[in-house]
PDB file of N, CA and C in Angstrom:
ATOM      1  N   UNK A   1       0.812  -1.196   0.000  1.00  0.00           N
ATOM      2  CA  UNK A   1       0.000   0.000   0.000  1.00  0.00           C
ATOM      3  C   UNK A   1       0.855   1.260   0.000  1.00  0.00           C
ATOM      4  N   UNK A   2       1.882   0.911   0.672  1.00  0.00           N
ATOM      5  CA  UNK A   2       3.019   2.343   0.380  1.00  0.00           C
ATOM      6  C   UNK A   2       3.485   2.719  -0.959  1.00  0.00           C
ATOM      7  N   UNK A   3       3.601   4.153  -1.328  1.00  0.00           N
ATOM      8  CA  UNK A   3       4.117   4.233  -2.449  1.00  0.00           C
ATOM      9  C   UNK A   3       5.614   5.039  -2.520  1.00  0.00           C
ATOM     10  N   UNK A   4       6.522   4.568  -3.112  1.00  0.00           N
ATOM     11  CA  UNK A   4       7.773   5.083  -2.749  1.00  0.00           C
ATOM     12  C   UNK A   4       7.774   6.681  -2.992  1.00  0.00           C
ATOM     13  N   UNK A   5       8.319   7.517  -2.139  1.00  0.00           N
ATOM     14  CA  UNK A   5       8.516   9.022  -2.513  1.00  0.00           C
ATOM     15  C   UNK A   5       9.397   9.557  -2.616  1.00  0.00           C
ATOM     16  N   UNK A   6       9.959  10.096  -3.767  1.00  0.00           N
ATOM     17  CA  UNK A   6      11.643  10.426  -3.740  1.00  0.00           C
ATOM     18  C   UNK A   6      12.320   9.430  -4.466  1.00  0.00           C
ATOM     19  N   UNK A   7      13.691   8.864  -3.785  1.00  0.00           N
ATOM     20  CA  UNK A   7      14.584   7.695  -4.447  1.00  0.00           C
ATOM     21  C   UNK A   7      14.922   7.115  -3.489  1.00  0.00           C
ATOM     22  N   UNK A   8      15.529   6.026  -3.807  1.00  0.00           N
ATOM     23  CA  UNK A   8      16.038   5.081  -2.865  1.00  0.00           C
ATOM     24  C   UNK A   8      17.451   4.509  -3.664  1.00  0.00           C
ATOM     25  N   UNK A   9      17.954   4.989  -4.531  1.00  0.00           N
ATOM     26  CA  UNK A   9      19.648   4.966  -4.539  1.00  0.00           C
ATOM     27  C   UNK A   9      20.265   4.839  -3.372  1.00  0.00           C
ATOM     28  N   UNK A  10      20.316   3.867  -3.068  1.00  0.00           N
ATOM     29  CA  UNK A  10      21.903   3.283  -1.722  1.00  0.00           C
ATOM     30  C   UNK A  10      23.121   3.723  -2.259  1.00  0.00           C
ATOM     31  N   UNK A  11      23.712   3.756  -3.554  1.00  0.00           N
ATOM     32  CA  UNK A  11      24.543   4.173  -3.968  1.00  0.00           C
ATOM     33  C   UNK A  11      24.746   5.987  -3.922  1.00  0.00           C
ATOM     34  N   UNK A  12      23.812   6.560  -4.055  1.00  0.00           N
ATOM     35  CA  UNK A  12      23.901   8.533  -4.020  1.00  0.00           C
ATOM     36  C   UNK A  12      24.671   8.599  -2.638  1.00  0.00           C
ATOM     37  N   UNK A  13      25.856   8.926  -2.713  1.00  0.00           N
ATOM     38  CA  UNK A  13      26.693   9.322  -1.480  1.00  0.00           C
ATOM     39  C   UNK A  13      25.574  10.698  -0.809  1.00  0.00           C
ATOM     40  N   UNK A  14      25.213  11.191  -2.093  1.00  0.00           N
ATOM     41  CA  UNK A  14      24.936  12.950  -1.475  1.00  0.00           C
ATOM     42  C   UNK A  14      23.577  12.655  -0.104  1.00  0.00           C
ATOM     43  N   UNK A  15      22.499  11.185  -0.589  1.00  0.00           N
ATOM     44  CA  UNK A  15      21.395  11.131   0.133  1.00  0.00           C
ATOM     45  C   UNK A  15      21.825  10.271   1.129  1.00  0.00           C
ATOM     46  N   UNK A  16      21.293  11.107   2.613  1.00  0.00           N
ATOM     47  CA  UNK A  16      21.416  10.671   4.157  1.00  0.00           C
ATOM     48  C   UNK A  16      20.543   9.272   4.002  1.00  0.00           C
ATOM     49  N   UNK A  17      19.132   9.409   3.563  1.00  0.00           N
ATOM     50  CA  UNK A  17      18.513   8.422   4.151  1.00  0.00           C
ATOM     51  C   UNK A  17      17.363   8.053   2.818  1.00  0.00           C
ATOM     52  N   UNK A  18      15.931   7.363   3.352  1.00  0.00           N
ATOM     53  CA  UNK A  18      15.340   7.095   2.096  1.00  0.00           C
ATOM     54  C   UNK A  18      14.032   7.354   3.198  1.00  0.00           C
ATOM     55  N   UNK A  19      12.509   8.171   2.333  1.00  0.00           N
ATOM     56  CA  UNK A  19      11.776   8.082   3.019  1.00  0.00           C
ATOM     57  C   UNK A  19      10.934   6.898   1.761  1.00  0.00           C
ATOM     58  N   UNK A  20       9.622   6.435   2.829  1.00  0.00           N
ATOM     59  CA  UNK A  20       8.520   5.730   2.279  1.00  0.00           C
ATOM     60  C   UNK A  20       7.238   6.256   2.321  1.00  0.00           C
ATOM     61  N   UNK A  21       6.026   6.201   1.991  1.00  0.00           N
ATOM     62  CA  UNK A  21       5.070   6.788   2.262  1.00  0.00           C
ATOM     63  C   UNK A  21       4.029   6.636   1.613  1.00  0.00           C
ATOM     64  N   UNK A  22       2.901   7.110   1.793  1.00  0.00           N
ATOM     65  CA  UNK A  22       1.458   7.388   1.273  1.00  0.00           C
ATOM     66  C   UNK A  22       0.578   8.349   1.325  1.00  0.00           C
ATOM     67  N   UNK A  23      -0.178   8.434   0.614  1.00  0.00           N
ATOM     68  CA  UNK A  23      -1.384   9.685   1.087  1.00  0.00           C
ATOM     69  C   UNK A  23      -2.753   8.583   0.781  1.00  0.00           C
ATOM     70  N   UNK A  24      -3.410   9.090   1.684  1.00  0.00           N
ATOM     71  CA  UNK A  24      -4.949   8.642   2.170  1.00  0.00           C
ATOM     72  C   UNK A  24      -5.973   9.507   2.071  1.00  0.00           C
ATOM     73  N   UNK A  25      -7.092   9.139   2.267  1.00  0.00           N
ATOM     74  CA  UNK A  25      -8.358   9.706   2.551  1.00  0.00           C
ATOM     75  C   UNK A  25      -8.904   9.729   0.969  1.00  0.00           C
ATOM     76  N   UNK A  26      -9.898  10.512   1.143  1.00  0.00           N
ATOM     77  CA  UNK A  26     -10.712  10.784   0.215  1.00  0.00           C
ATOM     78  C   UNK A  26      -9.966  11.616  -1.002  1.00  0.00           C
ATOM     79  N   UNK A  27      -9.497  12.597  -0.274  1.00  0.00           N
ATOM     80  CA  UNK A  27      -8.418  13.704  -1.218  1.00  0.00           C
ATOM     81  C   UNK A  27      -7.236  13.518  -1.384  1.00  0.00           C
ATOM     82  N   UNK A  28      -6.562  12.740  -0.496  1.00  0.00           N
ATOM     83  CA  UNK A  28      -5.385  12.484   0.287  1.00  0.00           C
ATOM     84  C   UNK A  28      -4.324  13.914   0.913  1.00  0.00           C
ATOM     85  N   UNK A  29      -5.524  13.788   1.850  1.00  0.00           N
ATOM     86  CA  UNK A  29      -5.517  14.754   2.723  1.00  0.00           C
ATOM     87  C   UNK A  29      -4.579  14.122   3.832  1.00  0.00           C
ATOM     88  N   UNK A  30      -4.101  12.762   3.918  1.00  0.00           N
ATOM     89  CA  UNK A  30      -3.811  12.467   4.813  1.00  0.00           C
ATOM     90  C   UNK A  30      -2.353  11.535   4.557  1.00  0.00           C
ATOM     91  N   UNK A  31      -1.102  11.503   4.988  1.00  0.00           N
ATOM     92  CA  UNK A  31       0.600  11.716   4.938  1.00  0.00           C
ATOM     93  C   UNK A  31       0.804  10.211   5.843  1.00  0.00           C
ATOM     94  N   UNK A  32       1.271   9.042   5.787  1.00  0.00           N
ATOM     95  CA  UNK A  32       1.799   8.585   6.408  1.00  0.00           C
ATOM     96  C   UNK A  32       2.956   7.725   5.963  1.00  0.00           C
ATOM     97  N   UNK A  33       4.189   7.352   6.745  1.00  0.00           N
ATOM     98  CA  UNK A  33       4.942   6.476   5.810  1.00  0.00           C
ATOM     99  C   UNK A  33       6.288   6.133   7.165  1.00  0.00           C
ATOM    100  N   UNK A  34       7.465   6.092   6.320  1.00  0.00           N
ATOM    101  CA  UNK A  34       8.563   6.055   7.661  1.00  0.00           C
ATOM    102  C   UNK A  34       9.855   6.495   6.751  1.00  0.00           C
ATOM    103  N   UNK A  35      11.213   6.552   7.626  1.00  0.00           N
ATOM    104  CA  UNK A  35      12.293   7.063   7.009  1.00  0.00           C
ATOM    105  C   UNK A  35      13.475   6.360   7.806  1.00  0.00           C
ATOM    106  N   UNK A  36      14.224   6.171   6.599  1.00  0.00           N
ATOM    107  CA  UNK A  36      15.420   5.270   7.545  1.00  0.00           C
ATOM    108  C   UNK A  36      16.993   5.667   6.871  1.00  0.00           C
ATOM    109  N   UNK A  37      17.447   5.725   7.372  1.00  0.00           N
ATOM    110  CA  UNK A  37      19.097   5.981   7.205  1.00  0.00           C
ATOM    111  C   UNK A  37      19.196   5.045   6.301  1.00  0.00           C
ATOM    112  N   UNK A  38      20.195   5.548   5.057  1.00  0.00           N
ATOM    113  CA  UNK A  38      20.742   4.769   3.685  1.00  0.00           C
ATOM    114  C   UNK A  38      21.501   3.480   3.925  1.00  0.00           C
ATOM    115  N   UNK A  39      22.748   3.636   4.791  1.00  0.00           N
ATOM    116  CA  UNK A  39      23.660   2.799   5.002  1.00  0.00           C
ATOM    117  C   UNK A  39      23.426   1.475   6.316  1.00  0.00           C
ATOM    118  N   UNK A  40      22.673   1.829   7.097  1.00  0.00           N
ATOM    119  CA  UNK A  40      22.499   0.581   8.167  1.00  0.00           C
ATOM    120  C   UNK A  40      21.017   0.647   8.797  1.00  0.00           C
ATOM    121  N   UNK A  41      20.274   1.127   8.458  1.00  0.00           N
ATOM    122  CA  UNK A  41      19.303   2.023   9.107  1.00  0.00           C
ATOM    123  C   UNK A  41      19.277   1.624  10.708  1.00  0.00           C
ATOM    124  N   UNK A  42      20.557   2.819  11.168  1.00  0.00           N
ATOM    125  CA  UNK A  42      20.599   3.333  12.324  1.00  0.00           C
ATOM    126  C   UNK A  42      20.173   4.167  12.902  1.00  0.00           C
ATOM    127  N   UNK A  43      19.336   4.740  12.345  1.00  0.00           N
ATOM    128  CA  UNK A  43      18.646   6.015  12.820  1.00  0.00           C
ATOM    129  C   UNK A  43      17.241   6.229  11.709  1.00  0.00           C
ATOM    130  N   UNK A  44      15.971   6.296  12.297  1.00  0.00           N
ATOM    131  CA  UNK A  44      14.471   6.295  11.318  1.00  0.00           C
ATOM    132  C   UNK A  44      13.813   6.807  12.721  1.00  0.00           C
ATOM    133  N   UNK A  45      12.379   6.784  11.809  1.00  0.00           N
ATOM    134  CA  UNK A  45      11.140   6.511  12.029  1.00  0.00           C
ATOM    135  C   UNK A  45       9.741   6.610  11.114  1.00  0.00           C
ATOM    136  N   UNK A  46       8.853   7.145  12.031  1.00  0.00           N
ATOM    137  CA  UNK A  46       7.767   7.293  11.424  1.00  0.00           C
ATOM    138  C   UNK A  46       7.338   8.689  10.918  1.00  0.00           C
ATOM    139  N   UNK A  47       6.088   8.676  10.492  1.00  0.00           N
ATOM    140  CA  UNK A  47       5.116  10.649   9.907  1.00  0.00           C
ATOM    141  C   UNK A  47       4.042  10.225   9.766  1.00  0.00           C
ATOM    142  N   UNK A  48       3.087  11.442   9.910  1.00  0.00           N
ATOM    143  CA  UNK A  48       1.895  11.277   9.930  1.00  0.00           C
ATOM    144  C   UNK A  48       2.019  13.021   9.911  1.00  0.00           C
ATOM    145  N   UNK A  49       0.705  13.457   9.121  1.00  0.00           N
ATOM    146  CA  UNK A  49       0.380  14.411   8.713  1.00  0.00           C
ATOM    147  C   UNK A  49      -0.997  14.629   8.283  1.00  0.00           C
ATOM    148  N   UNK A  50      -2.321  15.409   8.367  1.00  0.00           N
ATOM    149  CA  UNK A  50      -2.898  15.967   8.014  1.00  0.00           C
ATOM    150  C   UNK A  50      -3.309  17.157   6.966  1.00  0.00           C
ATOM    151  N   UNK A  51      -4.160  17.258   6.316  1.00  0.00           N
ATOM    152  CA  UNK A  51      -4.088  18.809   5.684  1.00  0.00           C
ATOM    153  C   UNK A  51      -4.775  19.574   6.737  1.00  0.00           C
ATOM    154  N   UNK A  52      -4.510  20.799   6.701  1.00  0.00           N
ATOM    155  CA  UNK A  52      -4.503  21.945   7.737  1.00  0.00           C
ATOM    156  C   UNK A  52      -5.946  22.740   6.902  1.00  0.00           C
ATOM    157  N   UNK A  53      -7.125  23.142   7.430  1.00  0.00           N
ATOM    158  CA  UNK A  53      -7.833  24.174   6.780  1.00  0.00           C
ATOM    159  C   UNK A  53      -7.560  25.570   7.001  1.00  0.00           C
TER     160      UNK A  53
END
């Protein structure tokens, strides 16, 4: 159900990490996914987001 956002090159020295993610709802009004460090994933987590009126 996730859809990748961005890149995920392990090889790009220049990129720290790789995020994952989705949008939901009706509009997709709604952000969720996770993010993890390129090289060992030693350091991540999660997101979650809303649209704001």
């Amino acid at each position: 159900m996730a859809e990748l956002v961005g890149t995920n090159d392990r090889a790009d020295h220049k990129m720290h990490g790789y995020i994952d993610g989705g949008f939901y709802g009706k509009d997709g009004e709604i952000v969720a996914g996770s993010i993890r460090s390129r090289d060992d994933d030693s350091w991540g987590g999660v997101f979650g987001g809303e649209k704001q009126e």
